[in-house]
PDB file of N, CA and C in Angstrom:
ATOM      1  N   UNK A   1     -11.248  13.320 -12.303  1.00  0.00           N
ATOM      2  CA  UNK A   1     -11.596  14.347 -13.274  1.00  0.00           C
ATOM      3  C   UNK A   1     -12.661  13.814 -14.217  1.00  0.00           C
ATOM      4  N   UNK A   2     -13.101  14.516 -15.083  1.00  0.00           N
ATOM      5  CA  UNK A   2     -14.590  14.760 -15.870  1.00  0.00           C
ATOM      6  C   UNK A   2     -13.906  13.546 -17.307  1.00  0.00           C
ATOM      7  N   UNK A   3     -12.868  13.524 -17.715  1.00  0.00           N
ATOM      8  CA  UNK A   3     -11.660  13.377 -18.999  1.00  0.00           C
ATOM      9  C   UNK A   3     -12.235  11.783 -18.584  1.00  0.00           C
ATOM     10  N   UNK A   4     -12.101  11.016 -20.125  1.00  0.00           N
ATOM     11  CA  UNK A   4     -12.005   9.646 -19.945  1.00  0.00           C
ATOM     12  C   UNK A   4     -11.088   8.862 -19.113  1.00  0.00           C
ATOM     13  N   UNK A   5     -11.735   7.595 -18.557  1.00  0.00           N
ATOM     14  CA  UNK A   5     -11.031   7.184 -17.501  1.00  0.00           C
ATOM     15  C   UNK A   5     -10.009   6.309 -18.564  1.00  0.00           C
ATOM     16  N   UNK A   6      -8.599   6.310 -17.782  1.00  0.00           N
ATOM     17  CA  UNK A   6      -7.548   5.174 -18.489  1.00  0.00           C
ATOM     18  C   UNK A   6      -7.717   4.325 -17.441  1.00  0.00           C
ATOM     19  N   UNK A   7      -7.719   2.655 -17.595  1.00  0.00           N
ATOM     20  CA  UNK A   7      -7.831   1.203 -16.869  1.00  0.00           C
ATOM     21  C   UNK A   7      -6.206   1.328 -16.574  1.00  0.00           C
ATOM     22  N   UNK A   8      -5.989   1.563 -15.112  1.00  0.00           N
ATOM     23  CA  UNK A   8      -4.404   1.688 -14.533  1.00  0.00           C
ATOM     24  C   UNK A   8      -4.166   0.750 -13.478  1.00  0.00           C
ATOM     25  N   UNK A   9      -3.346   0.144 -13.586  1.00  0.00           N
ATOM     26  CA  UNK A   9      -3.183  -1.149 -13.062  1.00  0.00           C
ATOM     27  C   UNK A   9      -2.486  -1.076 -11.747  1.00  0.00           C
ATOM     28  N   UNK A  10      -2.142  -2.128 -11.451  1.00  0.00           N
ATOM     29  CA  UNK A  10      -1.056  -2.424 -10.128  1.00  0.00           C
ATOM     30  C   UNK A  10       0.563  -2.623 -10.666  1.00  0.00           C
ATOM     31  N   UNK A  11       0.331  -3.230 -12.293  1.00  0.00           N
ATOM     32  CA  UNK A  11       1.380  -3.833 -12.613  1.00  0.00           C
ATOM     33  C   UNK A  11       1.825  -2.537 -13.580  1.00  0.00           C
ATOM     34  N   UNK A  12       2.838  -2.667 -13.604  1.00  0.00           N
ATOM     35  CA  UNK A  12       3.504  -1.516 -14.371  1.00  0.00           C
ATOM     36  C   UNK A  12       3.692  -0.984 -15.850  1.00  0.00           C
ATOM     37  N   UNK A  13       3.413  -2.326 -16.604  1.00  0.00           N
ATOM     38  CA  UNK A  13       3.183  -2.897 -17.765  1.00  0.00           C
ATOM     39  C   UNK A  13       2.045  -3.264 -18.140  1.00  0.00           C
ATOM     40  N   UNK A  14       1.045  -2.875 -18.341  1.00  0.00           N
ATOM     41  CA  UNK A  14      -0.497  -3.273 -18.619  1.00  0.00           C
ATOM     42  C   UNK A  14      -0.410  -3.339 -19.807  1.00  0.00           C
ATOM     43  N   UNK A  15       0.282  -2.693 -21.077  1.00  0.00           N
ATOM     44  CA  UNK A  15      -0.025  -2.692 -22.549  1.00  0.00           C
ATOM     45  C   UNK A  15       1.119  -3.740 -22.855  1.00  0.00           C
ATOM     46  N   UNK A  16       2.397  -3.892 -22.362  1.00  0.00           N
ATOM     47  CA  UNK A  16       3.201  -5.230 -22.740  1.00  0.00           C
ATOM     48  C   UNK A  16       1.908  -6.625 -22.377  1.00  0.00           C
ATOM     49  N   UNK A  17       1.522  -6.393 -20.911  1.00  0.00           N
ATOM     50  CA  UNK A  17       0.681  -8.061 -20.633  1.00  0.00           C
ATOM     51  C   UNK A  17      -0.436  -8.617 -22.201  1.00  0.00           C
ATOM     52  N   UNK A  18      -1.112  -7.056 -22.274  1.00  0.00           N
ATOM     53  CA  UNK A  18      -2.173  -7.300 -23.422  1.00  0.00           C
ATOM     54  C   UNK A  18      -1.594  -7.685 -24.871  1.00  0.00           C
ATOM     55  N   UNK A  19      -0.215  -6.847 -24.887  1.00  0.00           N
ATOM     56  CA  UNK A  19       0.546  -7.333 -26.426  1.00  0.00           C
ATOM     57  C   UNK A  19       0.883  -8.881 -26.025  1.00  0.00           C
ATOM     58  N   UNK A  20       1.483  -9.293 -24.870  1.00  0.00           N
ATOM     59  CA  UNK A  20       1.974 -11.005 -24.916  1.00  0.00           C
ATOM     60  C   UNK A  20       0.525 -11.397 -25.158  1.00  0.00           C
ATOM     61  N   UNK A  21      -0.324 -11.354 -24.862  1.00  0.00           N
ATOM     62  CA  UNK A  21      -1.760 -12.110 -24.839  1.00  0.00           C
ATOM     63  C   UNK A  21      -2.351 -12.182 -25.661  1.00  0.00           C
ATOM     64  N   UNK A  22      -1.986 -11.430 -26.695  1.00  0.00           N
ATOM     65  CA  UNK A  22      -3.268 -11.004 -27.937  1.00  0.00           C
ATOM     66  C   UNK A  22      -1.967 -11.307 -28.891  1.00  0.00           C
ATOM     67  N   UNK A  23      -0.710 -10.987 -29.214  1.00  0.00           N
ATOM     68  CA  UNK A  23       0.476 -10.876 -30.444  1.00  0.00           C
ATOM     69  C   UNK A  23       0.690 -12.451 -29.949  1.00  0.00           C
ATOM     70  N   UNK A  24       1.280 -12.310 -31.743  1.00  0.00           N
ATOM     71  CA  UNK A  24       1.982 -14.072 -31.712  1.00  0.00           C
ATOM     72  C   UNK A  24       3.451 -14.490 -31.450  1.00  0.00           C
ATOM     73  N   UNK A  25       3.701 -13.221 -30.613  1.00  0.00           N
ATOM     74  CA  UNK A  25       5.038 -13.747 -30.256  1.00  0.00           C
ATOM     75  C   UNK A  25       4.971 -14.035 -28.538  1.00  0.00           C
ATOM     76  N   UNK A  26       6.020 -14.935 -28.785  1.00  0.00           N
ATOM     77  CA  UNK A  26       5.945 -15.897 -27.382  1.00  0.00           C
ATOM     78  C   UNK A  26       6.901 -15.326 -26.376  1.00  0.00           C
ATOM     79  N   UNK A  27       6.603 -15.699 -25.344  1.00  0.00           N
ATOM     80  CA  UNK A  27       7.061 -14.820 -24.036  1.00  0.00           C
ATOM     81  C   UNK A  27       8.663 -15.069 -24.688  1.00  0.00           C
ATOM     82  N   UNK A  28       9.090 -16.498 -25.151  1.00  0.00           N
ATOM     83  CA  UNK A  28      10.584 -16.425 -24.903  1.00  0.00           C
ATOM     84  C   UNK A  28      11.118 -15.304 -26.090  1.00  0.00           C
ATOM     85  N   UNK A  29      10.124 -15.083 -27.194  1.00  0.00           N
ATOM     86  CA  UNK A  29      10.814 -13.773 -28.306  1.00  0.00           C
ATOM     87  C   UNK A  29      10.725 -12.678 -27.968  1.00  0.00           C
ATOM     88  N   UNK A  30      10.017 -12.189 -27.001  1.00  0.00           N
ATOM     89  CA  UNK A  30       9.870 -10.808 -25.746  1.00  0.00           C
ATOM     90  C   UNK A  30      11.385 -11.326 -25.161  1.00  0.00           C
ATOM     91  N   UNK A  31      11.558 -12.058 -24.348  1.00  0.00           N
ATOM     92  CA  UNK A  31      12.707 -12.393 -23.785  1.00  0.00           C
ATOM     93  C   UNK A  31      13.739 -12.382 -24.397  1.00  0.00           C
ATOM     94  N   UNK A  32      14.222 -13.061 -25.617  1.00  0.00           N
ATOM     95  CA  UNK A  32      15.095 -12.822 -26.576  1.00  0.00           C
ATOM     96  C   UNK A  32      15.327 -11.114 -26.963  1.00  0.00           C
ATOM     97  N   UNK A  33      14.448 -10.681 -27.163  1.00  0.00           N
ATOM     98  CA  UNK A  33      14.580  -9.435 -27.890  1.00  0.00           C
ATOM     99  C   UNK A  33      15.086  -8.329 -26.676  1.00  0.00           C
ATOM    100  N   UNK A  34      14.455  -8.812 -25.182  1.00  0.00           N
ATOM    101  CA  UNK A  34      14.986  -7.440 -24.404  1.00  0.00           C
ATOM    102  C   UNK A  34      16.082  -8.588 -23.477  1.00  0.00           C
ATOM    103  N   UNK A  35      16.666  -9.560 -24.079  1.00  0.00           N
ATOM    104  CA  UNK A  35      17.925 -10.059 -23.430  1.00  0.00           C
ATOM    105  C   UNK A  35      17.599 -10.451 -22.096  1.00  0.00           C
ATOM    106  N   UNK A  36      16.428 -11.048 -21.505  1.00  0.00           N
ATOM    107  CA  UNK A  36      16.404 -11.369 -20.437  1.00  0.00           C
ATOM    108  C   UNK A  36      15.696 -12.829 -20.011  1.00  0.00           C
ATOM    109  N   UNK A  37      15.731 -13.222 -19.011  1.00  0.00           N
ATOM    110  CA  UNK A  37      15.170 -14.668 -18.884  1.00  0.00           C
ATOM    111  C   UNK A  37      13.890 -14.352 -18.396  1.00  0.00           C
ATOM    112  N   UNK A  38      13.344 -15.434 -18.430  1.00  0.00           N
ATOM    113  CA  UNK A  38      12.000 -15.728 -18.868  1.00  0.00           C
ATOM    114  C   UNK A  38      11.397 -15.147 -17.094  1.00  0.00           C
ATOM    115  N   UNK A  39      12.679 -16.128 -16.351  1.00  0.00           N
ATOM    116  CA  UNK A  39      11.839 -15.725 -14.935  1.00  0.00           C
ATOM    117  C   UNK A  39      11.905 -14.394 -14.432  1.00  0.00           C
ATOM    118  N   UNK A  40      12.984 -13.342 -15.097  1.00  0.00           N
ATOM    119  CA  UNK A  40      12.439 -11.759 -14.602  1.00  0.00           C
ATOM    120  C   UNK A  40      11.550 -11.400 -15.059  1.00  0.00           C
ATOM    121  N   UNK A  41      11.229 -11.700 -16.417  1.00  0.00           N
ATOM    122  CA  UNK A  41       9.990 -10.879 -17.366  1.00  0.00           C
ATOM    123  C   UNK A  41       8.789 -11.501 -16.364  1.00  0.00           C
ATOM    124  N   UNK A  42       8.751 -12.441 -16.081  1.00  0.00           N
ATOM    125  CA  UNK A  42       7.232 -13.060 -14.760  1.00  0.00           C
ATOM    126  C   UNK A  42       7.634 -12.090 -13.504  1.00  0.00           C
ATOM    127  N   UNK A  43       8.668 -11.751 -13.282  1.00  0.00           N
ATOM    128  CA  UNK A  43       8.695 -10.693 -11.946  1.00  0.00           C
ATOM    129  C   UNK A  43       8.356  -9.490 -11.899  1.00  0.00           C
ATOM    130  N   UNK A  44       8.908  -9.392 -13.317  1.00  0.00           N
ATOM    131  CA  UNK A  44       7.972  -7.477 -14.078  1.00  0.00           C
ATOM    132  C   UNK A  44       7.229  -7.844 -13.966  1.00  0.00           C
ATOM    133  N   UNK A  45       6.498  -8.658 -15.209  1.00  0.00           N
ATOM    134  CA  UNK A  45       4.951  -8.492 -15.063  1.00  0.00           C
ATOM    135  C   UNK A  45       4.055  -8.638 -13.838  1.00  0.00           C
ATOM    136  N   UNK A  46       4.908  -9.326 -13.060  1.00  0.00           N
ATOM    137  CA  UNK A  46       4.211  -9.238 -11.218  1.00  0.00           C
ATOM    138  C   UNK A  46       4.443  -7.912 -10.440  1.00  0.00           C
ATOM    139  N   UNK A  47       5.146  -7.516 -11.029  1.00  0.00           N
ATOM    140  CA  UNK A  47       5.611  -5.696 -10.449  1.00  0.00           C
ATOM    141  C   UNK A  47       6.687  -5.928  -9.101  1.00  0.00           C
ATOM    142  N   UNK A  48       6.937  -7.206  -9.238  1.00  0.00           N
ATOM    143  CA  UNK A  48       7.781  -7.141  -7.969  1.00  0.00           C
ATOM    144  C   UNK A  48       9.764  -6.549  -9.091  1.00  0.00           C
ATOM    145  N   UNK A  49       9.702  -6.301  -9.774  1.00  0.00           N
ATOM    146  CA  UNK A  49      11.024  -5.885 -11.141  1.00  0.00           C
ATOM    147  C   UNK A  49      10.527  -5.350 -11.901  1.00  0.00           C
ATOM    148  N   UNK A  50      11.812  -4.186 -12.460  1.00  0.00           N
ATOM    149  CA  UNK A  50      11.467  -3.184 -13.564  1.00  0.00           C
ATOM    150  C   UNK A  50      12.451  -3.465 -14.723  1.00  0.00           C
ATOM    151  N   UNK A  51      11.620  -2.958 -15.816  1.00  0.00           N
ATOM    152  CA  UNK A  51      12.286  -3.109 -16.907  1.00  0.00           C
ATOM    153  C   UNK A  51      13.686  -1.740 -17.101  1.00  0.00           C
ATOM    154  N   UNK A  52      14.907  -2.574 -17.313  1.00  0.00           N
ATOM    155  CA  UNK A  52      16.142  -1.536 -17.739  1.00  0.00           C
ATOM    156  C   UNK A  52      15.294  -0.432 -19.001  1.00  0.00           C
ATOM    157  N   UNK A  53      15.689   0.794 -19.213  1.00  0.00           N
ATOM    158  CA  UNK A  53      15.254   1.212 -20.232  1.00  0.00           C
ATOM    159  C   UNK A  53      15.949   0.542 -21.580  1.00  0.00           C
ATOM    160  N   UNK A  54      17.289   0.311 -21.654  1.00  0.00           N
ATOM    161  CA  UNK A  54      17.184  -0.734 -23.280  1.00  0.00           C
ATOM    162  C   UNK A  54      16.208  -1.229 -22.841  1.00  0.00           C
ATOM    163  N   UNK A  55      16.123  -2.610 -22.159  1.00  0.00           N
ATOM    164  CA  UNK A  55      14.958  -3.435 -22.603  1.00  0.00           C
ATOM    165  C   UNK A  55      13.790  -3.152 -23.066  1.00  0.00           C
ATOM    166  N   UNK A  56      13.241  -1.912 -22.733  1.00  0.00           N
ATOM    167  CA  UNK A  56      12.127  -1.677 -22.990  1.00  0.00           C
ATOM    168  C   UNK A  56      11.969  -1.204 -24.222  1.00  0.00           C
ATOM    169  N   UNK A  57      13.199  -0.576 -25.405  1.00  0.00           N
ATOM    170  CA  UNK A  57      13.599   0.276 -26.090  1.00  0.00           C
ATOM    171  C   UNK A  57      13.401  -1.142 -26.732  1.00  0.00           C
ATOM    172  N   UNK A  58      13.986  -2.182 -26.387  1.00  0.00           N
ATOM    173  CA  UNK A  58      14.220  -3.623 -27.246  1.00  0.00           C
ATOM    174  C   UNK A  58      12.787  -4.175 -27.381  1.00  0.00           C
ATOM    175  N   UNK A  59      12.033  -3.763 -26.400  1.00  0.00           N
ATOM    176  CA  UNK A  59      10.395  -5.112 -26.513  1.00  0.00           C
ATOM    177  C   UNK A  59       9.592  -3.601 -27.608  1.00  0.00           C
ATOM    178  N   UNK A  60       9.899  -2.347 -27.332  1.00  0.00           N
ATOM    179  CA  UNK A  60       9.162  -1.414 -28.206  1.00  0.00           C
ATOM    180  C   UNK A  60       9.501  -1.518 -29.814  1.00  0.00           C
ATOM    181  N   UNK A  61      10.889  -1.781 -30.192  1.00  0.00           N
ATOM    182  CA  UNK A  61      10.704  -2.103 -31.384  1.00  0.00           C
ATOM    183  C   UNK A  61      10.433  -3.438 -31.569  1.00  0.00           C
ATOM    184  N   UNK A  62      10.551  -4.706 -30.994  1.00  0.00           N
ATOM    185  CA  UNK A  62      10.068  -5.717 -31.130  1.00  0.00           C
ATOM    186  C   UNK A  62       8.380  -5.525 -32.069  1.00  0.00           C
ATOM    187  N   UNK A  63       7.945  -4.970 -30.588  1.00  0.00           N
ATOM    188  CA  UNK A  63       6.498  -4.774 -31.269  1.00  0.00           C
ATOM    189  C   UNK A  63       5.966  -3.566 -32.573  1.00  0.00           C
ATOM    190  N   UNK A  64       7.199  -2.896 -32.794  1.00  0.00           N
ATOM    191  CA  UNK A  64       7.261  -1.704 -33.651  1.00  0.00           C
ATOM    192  C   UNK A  64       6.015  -0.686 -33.022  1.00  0.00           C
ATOM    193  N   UNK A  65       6.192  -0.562 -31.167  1.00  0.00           N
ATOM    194  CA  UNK A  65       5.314   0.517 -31.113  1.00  0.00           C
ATOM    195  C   UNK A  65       6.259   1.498 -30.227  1.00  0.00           C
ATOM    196  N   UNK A  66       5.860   3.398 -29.931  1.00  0.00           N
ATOM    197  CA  UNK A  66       6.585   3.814 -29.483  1.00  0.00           C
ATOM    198  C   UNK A  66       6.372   3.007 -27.526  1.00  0.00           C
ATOM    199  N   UNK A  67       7.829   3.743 -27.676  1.00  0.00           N
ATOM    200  CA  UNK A  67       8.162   2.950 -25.546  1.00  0.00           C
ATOM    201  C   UNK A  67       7.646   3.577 -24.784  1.00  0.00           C
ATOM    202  N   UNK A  68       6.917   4.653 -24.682  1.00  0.00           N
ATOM    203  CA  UNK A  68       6.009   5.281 -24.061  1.00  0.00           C
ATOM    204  C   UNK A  68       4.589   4.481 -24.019  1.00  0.00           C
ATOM    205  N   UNK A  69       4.462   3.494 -24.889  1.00  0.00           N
ATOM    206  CA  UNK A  69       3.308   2.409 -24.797  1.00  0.00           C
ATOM    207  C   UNK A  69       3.584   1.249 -24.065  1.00  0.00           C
ATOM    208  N   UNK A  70       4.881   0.850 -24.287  1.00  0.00           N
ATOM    209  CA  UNK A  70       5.312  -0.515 -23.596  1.00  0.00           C
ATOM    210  C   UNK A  70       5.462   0.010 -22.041  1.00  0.00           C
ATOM    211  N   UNK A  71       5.845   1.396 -21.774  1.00  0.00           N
ATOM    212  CA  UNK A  71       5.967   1.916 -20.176  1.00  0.00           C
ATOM    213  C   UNK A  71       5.359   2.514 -19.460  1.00  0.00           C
ATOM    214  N   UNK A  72       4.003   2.706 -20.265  1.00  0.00           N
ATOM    215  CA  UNK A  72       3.076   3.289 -19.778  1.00  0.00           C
ATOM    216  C   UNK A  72       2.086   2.614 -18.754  1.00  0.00           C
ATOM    217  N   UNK A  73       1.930   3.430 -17.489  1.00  0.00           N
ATOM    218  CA  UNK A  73       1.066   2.303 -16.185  1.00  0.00           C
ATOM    219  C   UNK A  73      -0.409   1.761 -16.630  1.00  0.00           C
ATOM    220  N   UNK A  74      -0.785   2.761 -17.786  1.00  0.00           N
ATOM    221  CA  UNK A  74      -2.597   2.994 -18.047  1.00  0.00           C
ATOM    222  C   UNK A  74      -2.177   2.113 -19.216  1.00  0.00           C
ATOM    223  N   UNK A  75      -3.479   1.371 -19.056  1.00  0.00           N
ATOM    224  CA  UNK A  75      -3.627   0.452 -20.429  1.00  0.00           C
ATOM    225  C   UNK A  75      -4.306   1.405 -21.481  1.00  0.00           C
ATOM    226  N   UNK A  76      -3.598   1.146 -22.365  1.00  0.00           N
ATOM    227  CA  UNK A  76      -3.850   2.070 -23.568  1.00  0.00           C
ATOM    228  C   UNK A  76      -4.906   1.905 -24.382  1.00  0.00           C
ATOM    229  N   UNK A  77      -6.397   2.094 -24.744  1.00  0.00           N
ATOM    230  CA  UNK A  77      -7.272   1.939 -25.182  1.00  0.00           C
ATOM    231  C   UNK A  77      -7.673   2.312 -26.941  1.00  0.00           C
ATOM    232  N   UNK A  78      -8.528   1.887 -27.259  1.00  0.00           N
ATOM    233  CA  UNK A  78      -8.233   3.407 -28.912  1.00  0.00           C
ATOM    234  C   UNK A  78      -9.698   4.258 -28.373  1.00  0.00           C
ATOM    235  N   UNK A  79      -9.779   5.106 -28.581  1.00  0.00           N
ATOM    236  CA  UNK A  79     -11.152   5.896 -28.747  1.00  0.00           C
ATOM    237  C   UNK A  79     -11.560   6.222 -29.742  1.00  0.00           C
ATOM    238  N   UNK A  80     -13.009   5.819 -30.001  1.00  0.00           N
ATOM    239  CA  UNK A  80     -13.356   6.340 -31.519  1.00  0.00           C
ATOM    240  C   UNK A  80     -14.028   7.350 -31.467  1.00  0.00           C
ATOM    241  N   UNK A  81     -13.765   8.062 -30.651  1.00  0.00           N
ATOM    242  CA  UNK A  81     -14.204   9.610 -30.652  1.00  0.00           C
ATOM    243  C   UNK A  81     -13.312  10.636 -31.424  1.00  0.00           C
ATOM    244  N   UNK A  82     -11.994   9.792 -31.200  1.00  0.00           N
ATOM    245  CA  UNK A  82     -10.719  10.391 -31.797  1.00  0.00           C
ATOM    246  C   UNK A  82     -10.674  10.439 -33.013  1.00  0.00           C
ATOM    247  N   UNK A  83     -10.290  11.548 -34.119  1.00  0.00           N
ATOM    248  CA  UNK A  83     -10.291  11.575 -35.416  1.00  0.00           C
ATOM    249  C   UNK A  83      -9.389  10.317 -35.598  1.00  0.00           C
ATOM    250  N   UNK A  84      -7.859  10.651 -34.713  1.00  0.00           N
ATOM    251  CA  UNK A  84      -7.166   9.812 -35.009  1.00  0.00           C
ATOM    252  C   UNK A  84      -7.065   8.191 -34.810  1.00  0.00           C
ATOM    253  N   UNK A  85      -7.684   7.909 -33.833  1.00  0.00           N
ATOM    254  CA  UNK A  85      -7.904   6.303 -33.422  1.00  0.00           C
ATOM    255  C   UNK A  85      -8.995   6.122 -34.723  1.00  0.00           C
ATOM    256  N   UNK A  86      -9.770   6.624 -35.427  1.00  0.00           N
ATOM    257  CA  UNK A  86     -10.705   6.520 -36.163  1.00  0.00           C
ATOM    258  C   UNK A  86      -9.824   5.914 -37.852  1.00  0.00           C
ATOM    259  N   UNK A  87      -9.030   6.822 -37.662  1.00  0.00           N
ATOM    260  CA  UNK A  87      -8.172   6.588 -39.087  1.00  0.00           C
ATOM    261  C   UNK A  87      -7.259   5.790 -38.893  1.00  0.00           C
ATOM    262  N   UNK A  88      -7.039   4.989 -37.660  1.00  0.00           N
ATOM    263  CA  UNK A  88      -5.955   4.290 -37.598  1.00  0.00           C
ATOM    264  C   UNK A  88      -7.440   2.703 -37.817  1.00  0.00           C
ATOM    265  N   UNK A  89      -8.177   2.814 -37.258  1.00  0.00           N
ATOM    266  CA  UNK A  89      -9.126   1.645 -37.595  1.00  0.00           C
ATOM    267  C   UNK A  89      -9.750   1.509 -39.000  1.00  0.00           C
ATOM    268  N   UNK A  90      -9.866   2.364 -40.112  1.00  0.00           N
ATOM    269  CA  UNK A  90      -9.779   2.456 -40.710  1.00  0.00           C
ATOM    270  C   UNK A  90      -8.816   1.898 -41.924  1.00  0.00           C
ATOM    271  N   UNK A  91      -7.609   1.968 -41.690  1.00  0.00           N
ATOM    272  CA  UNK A  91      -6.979   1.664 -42.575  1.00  0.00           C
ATOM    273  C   UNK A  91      -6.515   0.184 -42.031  1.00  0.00           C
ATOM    274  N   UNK A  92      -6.524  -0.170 -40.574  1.00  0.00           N
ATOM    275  CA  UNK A  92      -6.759  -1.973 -40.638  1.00  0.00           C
ATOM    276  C   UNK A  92      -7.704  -2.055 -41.318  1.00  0.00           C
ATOM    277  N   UNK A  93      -8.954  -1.934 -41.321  1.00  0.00           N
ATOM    278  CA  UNK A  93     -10.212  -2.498 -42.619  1.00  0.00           C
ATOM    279  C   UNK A  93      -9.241  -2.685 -43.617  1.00  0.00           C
ATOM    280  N   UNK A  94      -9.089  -1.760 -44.079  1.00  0.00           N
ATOM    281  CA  UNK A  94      -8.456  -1.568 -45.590  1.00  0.00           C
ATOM    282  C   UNK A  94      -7.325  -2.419 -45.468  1.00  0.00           C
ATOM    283  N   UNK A  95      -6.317  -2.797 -45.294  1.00  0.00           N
ATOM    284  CA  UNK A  95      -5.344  -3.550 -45.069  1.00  0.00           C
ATOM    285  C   UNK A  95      -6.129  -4.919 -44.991  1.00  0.00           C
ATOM    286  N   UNK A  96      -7.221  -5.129 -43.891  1.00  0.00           N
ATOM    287  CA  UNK A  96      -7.272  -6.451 -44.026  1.00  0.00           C
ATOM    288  C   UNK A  96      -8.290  -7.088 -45.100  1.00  0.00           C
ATOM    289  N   UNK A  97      -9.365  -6.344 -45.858  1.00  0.00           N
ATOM    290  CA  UNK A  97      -9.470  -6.475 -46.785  1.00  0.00           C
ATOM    291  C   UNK A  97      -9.006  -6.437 -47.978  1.00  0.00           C
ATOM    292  N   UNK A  98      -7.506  -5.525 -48.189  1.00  0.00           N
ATOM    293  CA  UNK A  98      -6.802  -6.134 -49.342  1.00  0.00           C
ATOM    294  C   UNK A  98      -5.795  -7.230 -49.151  1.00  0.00           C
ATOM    295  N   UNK A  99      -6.146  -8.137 -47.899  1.00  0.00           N
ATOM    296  CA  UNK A  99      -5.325  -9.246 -47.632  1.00  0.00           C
ATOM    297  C   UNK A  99      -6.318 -10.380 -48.249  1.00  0.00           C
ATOM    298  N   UNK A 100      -7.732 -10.042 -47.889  1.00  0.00           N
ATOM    299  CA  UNK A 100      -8.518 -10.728 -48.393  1.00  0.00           C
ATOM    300  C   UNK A 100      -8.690 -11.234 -49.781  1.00  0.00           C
ATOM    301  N   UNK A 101      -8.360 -10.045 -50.628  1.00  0.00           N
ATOM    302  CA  UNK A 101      -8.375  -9.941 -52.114  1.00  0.00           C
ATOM    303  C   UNK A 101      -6.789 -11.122 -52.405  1.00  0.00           C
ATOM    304  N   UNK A 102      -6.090 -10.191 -52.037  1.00  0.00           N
ATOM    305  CA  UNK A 102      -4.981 -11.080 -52.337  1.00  0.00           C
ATOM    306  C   UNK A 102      -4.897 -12.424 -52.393  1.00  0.00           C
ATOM    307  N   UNK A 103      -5.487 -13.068 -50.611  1.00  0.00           N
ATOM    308  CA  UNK A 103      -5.720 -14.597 -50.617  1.00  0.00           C
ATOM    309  C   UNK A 103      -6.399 -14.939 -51.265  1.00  0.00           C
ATOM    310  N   UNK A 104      -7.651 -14.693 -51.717  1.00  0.00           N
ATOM    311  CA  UNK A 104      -8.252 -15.237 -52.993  1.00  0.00           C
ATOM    312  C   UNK A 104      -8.003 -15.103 -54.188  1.00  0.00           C
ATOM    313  N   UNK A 105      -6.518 -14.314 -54.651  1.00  0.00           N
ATOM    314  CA  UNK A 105      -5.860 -14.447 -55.561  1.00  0.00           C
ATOM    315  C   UNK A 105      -4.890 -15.781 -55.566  1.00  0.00           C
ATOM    316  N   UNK A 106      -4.851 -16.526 -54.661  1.00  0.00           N
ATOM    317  CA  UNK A 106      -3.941 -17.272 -54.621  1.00  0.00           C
ATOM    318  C   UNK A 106      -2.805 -17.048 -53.315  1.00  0.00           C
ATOM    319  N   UNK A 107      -3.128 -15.743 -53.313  1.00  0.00           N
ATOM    320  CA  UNK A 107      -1.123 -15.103 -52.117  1.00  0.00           C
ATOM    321  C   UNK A 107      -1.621 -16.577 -51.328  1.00  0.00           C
ATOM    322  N   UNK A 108      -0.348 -17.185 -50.714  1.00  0.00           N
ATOM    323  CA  UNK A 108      -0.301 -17.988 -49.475  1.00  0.00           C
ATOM    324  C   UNK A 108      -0.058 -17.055 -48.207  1.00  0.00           C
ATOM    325  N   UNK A 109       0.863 -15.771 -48.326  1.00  0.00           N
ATOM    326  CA  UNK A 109       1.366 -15.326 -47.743  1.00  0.00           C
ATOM    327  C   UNK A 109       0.044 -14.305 -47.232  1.00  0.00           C
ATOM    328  N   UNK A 110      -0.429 -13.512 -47.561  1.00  0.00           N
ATOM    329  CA  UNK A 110      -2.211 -12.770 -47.622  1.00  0.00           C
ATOM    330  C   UNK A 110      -2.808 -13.979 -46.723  1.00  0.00           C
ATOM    331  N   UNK A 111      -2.974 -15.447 -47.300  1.00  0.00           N
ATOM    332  CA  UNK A 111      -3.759 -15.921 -46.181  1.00  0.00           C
ATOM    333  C   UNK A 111      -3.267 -16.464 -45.154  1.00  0.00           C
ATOM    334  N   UNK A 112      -1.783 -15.947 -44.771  1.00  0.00           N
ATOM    335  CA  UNK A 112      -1.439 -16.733 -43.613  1.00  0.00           C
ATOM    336  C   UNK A 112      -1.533 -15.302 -42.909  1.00  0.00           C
ATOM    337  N   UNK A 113      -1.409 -14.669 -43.108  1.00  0.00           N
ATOM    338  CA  UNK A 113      -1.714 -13.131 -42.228  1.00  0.00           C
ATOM    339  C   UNK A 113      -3.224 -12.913 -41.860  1.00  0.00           C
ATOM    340  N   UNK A 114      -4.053 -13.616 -42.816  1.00  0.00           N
ATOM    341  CA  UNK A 114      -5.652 -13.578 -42.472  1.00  0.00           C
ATOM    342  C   UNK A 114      -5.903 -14.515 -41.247  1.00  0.00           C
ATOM    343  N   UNK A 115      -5.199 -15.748 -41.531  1.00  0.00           N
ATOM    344  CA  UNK A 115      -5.531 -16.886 -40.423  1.00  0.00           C
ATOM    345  C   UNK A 115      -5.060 -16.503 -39.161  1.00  0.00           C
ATOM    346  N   UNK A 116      -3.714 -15.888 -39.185  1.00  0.00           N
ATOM    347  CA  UNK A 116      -3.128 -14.945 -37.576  1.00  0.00           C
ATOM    348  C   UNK A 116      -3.947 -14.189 -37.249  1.00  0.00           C
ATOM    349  N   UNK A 117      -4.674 -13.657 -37.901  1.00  0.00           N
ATOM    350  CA  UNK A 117      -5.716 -12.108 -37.469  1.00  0.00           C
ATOM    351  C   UNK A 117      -7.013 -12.766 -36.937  1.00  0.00           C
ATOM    352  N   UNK A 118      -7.527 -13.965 -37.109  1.00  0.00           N
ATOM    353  CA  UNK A 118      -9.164 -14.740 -37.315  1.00  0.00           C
ATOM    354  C   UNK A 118      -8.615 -14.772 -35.518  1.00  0.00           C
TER     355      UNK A 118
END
């Protein structure tokens, strides 16, 4: 169709692989959080195993996003065509520039959230 293309994978999980890869939590706190060992979560992400729906309910609030993102086949992109992907980039600026302010107020806590983000 004519509609933007979504990047759809083989693996079933394309937006969990990009959250382990890019977020600072480590495969074993994905694992912890949806109760499973380390070597099924490598079998999902190989597509040869599927995630129980808790688990997935467990890695979606992990990451505080909805589970329709963590289960979705298409890697999820933002578009800035979108009013809304627009205002959601937006207010990271704003967020991470009043982290900025803060750390140069002194916060430790402001610049340890700046140094995770660099």
């Amino acid at each position: 169709s004519g509609e933007k293309e979504r990047r759809c994978s083989m693996n079933k999980y394309p937006n969990l692989q990009e959250l382990i890869k890019y977020h600072p939590y480590s495969e074993a706190t994905v694992c912890g959080h949806a109760g499973i060992e380390p070597e099924l979560l490598h079998a999902i992400l190989e597509g040869s195993e599927a995630f129980a729906p808790a688990e997935v309910i467990a890695i979606a609030r992990l990451y505080e996003c909805p589970v329709d993102v963590i289960s979705c086949p298409c890697l999820i992109m933002l578009d800035m065509t979108r009013i809304r992907h627009k205002k959601m980039v937006r207010d990271v600026v704003s967020i991470y520039k009043q982290l900025g302010r803060m750390a140069e107020g002194g916060n430790n806590e402001a610049e340890g959230y700046l140094k995770w983000a660099a």
